[in-house]
C-alpha atoms as a PDB file:
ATOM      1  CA  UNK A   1       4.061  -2.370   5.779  1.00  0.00           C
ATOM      2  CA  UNK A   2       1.487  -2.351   8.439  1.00  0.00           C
ATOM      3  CA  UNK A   3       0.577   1.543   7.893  1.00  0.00           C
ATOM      4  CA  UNK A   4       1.143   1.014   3.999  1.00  0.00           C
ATOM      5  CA  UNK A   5      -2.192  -1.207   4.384  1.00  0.00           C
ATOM      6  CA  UNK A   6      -3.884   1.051   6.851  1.00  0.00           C
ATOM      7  CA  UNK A   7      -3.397   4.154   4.879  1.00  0.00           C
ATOM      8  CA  UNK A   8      -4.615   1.931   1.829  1.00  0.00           C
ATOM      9  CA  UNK A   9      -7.732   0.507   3.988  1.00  0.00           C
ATOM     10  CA  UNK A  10      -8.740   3.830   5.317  1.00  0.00           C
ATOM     11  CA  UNK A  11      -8.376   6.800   2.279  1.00  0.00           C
ATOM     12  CA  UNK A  12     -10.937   8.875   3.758  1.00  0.00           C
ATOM     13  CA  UNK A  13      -8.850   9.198   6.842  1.00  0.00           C
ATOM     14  CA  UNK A  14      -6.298  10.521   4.793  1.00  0.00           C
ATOM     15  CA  UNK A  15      -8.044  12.386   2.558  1.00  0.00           C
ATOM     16  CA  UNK A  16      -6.296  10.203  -1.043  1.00  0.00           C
ATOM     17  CA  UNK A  17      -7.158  11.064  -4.032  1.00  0.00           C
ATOM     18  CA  UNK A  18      -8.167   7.576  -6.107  1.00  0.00           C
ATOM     19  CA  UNK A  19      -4.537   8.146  -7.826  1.00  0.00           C
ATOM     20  CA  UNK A  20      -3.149   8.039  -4.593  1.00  0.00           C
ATOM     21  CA  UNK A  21      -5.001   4.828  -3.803  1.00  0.00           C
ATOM     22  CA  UNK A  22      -4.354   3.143  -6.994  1.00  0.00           C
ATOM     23  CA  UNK A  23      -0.302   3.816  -6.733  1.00  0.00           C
ATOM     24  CA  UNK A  24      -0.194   2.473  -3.068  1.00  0.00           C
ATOM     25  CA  UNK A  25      -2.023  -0.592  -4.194  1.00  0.00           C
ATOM     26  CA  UNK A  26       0.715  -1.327  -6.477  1.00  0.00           C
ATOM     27  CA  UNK A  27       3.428  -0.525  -4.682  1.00  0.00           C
ATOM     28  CA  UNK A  28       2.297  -2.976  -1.715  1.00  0.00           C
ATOM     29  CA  UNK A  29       1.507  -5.910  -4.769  1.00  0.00           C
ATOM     30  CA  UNK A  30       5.233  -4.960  -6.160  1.00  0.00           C
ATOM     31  CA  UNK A  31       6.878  -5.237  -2.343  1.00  0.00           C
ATOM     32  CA  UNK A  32       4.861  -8.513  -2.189  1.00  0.00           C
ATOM     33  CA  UNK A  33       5.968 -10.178  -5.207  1.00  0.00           C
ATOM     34  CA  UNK A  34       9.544  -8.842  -5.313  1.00  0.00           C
ATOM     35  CA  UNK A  35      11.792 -11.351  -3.803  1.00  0.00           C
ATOM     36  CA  UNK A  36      14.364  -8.915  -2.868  1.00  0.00           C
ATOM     37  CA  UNK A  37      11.958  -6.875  -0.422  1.00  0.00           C
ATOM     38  CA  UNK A  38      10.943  -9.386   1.652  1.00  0.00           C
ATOM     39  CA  UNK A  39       7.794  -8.689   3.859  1.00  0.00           C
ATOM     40  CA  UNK A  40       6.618 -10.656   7.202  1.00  0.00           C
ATOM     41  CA  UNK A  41       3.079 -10.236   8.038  1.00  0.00           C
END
């Protein structure tokens, strides 16, 4: 999850398109608020 959040913190590293960026953003909020993926920060 860690390099989920870097790779969502730093797009210009990684050269994402904003659709890119939007789609990782939701797939970290649906890991968060799915109880059946449970994730430890």
């Amino acid at each position: 999850m860690n390099k989920l959040e870097e790779i969502i913190n730093n797009p210009d590293k990684y050269n994402l398109p904003p659709e890119t960026k939007d789609g990782l953003r939701s797939l970290l909020r649906a890991f968060e608020t799915n109880p059946f993926f449970p994730i430890s920060r």
